[in-house]
Protein backbone atom coordinates (compact mmCIF):
# COMPACT_ATOMS: atom_id res chain seq x y z
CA UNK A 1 15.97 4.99 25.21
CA UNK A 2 12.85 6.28 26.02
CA UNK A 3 9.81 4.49 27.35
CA UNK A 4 6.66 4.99 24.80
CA UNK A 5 3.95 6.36 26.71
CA UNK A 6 0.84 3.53 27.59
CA UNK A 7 -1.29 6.22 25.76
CA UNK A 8 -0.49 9.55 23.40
CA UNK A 9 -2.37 11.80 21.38
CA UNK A 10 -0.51 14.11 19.21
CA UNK A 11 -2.13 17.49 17.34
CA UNK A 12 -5.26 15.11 17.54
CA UNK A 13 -8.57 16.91 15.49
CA UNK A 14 -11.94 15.55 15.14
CA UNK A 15 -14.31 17.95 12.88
CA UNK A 16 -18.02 16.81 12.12
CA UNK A 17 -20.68 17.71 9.97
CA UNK A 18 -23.76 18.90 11.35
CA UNK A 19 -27.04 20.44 9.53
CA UNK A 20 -24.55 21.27 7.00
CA UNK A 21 -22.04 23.03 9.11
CA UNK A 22 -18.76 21.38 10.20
CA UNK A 23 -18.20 21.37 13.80
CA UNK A 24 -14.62 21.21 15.51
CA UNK A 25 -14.59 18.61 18.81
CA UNK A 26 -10.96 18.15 19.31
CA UNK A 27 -8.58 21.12 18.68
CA UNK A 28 -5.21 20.22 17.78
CA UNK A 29 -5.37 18.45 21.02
CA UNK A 30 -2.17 16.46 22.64
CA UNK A 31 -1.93 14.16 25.96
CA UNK A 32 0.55 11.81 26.85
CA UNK A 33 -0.45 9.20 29.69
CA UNK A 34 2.52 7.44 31.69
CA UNK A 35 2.19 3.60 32.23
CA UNK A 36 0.10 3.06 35.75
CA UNK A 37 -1.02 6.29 35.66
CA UNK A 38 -4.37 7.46 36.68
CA UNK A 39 -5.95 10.54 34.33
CA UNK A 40 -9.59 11.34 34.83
CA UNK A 41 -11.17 13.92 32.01
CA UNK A 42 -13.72 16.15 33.06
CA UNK A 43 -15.62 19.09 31.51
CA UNK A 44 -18.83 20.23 30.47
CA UNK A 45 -22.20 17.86 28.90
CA UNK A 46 -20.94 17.98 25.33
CA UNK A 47 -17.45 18.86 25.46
CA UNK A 48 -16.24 16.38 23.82
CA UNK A 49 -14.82 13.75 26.28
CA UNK A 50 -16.46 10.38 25.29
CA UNK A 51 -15.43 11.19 21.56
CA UNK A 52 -11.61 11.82 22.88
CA UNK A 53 -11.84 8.04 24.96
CA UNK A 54 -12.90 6.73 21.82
CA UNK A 55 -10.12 8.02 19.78
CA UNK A 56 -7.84 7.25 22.36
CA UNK A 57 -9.10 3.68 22.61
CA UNK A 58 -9.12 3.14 19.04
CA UNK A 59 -12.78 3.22 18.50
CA UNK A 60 -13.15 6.23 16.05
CA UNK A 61 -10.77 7.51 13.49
CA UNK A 62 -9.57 10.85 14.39
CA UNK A 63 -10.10 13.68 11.05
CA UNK A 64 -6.15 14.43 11.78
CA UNK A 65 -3.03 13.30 14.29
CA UNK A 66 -2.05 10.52 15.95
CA UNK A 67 -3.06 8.16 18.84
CA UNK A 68 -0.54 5.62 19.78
CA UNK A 69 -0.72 2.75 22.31
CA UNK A 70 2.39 1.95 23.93
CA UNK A 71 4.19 3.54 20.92
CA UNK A 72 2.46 1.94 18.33
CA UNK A 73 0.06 4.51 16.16
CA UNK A 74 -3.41 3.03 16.27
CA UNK A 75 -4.80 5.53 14.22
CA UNK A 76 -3.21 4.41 10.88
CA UNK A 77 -4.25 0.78 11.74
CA UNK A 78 -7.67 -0.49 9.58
CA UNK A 79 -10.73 -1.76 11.94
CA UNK A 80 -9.16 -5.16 12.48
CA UNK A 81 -5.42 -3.91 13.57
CA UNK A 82 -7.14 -1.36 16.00
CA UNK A 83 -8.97 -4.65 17.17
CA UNK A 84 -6.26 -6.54 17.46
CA UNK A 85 -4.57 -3.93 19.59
CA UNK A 86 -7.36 -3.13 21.38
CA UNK A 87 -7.73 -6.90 22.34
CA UNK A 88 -4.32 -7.23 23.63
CA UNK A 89 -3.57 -4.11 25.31
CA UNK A 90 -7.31 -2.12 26.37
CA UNK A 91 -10.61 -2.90 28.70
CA UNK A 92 -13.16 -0.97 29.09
CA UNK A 93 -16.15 0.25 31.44
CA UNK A 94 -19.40 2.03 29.99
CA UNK A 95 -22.05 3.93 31.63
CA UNK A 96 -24.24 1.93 30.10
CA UNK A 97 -22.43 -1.39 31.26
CA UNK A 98 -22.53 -2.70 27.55
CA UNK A 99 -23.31 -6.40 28.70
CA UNK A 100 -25.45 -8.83 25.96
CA UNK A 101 -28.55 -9.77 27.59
CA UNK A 102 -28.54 -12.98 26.32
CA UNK A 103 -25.41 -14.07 27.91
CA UNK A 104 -24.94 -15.06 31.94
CA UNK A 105 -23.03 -13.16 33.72
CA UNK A 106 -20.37 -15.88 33.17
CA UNK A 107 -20.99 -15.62 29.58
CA UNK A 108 -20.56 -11.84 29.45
CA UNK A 109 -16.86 -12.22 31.26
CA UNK A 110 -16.07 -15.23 29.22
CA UNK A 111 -16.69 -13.52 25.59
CA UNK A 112 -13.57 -11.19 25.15
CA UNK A 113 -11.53 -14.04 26.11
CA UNK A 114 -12.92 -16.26 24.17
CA UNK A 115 -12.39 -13.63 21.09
CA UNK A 116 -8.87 -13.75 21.98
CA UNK A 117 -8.82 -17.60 21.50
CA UNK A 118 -7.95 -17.86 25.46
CA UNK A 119 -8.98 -21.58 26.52
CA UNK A 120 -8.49 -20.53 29.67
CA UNK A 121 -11.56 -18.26 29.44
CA UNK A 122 -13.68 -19.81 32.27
CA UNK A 123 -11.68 -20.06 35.19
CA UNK A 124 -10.27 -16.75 34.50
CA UNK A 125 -13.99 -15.39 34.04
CA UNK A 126 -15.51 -16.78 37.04
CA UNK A 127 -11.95 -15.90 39.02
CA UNK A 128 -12.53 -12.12 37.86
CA UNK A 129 -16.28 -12.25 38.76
CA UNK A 130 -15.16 -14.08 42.45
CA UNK A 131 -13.09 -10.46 42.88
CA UNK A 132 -16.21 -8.67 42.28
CA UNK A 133 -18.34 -10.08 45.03
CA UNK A 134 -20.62 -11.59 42.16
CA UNK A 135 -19.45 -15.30 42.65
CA UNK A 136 -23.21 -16.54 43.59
CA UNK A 137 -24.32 -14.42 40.37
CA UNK A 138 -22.42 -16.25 36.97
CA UNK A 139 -25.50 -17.87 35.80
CA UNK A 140 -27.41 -14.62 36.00
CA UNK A 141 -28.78 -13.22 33.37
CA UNK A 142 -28.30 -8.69 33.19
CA UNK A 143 -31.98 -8.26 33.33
CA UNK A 144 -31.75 -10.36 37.08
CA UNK A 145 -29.12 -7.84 37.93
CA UNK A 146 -29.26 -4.14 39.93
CA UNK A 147 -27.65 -1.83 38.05
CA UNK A 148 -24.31 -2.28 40.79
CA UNK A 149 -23.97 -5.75 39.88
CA UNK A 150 -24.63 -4.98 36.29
CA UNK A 151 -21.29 -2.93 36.60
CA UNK A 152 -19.27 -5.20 38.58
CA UNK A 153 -19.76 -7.99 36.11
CA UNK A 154 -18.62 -5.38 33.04
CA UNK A 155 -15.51 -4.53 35.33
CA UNK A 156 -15.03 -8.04 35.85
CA UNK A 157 -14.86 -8.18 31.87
CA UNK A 158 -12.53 -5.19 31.67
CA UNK A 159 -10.15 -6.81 34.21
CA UNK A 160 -10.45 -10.42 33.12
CA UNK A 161 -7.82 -10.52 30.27
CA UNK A 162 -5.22 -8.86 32.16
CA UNK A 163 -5.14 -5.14 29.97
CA UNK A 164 -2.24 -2.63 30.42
CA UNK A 165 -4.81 -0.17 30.03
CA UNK A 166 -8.64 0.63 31.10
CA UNK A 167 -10.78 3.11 29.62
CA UNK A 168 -14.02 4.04 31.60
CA UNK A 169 -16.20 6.29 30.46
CA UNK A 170 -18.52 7.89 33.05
CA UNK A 171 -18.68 4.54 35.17
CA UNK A 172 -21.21 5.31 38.00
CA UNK A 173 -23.06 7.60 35.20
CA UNK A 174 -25.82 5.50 35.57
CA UNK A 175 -25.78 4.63 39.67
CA UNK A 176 -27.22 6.25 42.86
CA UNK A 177 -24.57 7.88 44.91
CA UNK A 178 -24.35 4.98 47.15
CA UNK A 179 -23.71 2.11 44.73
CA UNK A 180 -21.67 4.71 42.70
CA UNK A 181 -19.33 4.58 45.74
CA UNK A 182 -18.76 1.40 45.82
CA UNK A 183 -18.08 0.75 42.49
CA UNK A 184 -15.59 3.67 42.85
CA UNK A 185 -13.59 1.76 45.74
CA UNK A 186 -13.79 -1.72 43.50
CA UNK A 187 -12.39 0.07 40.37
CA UNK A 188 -9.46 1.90 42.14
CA UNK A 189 -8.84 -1.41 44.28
CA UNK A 190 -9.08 -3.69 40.68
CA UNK A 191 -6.58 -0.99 39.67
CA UNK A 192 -4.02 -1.06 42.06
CA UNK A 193 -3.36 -4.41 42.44
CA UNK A 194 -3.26 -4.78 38.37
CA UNK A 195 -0.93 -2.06 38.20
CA UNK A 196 -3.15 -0.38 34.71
CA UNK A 197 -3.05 2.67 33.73
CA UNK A 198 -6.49 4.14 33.93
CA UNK A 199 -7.58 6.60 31.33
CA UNK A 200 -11.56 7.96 32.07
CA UNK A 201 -14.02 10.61 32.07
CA UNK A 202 -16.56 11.68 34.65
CA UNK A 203 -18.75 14.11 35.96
CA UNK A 204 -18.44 12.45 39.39
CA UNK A 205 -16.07 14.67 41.45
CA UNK A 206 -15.39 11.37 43.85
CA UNK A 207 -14.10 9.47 41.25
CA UNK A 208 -11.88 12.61 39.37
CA UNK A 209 -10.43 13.06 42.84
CA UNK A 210 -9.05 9.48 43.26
CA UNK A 211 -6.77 10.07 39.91
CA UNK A 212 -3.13 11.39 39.88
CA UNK A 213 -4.14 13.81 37.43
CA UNK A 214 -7.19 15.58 36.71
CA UNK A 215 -7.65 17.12 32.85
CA UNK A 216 -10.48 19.53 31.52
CA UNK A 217 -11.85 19.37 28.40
CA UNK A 218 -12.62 22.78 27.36
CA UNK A 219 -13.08 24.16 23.62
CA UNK A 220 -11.50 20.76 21.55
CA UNK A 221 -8.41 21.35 24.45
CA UNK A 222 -7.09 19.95 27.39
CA UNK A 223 -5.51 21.43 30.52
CA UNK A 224 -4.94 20.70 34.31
CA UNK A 225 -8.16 21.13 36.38
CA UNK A 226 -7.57 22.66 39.56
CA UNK A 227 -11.05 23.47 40.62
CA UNK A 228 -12.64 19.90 39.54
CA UNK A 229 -16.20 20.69 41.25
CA UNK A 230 -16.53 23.48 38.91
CA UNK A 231 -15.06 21.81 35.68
CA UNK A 232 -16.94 18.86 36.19
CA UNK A 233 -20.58 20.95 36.33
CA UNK A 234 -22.85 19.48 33.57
């Protein structure tokens, strides 16, 4: 029998309303991501490739098709089934790191888990933030954080409950070239000893060129990218 994909859009549409007019995102789009497979999405500044990671990750409703996770179709789910799902199965990595400035940088790692009724949550949090280099930083708080350690703490999150599948959406967005790099090296490393299947979208030609397959977002459609430094162009 076969497998289900770790991640599959089918005739997937998004359509929005704007000054009156409705705009079409996503095209009648399809993708089908193997388990431990690495996919980066590129394309042009408003193409549409955050809104397609958050269909894919169950964070928007799509206007028409089908998402499924591991074969099970996320997009007929309410909020709190597409939780659920995404609690068990997903992490994720922002550009904009997404941490709670209130919380440590313990605290930050420790929440999802803690969601997930884990009472394991703090020796799994400070074991995930030990992998990160950030082991002298848990009782940090963001604001005492560059924006590198800022990212390794939210990819410490992503990693910390053990997901089958990251999302990252334009994670060294926000970093100079340098830190950028590293982060790179720390997500692909996290990666391959985890075994996940990586789903993201970038701008940053480094990153799309560490990924098994490379797929440009053009007109609500995918296809292969073959010339990444020019698909990528903002």
């Amino acid at each position: 029998m076969h497998k289900p994909f770790a991640v599959e859009a089918i005739s997937l549409n998004k359509h929005v309303t704007s000054s009156g007019a409705s705009l079409t995102i996503l095209d009648d789009l399809d993708l089908a991501v193997q388990h431990g497979e690495r996919v980066a999405i590129v394309g042009r500044s408003g193409s549409g490739k955050s809104t397609l990671l958050g269909l894919l990750a169950g964070l928007d409703n799509p206007s028409s098709g089908k998402v499924l996770i591991d074969g099970t179709e996320i997009s007929s789910l309410d909020e709190d089934g597409r939780a659920a799902v995404r609690g068990r199965k997903m992490g994720f990595v922002f550009q904009s790191f997404q941490l709670l400035p209130s919380l440590t940088a313990l605290e930050n790692v420790m929440l999802p888990l803690q969601l997930a009724g884990r009472d394991d949550a703090r020796p799994l949090a400070e074991t995930a933030l030990s992998r990160v280099g950030l082991e002298q930083r848990l009782s940090h708080y963001p604001k005492q954080l560059s924006g590198g350690e800022q990212q390794r703490v939210a990819i410490a999150r992503a990693f910390a409950p053990g997901p089958s599948i990251l999302f990252a959406d334009e994670p060294t967005g926000n970093l100079d070239a340098a830190t950028g790099q590293q982060i790179i090296e720390l997500l692909f490393g996290l990666n391959a000893q985890a075994g996940t299947t990586l789903v993201l979208v970038t701008h940053d030609n480094a990153l799309a060129a560490r990924c098994q397959r490379r797929l440009l977002l053009s007109q609500g459609k995918l296809a292969e990218a073959t010339d990444v430094a020019e698909s990528a162009a903002s």
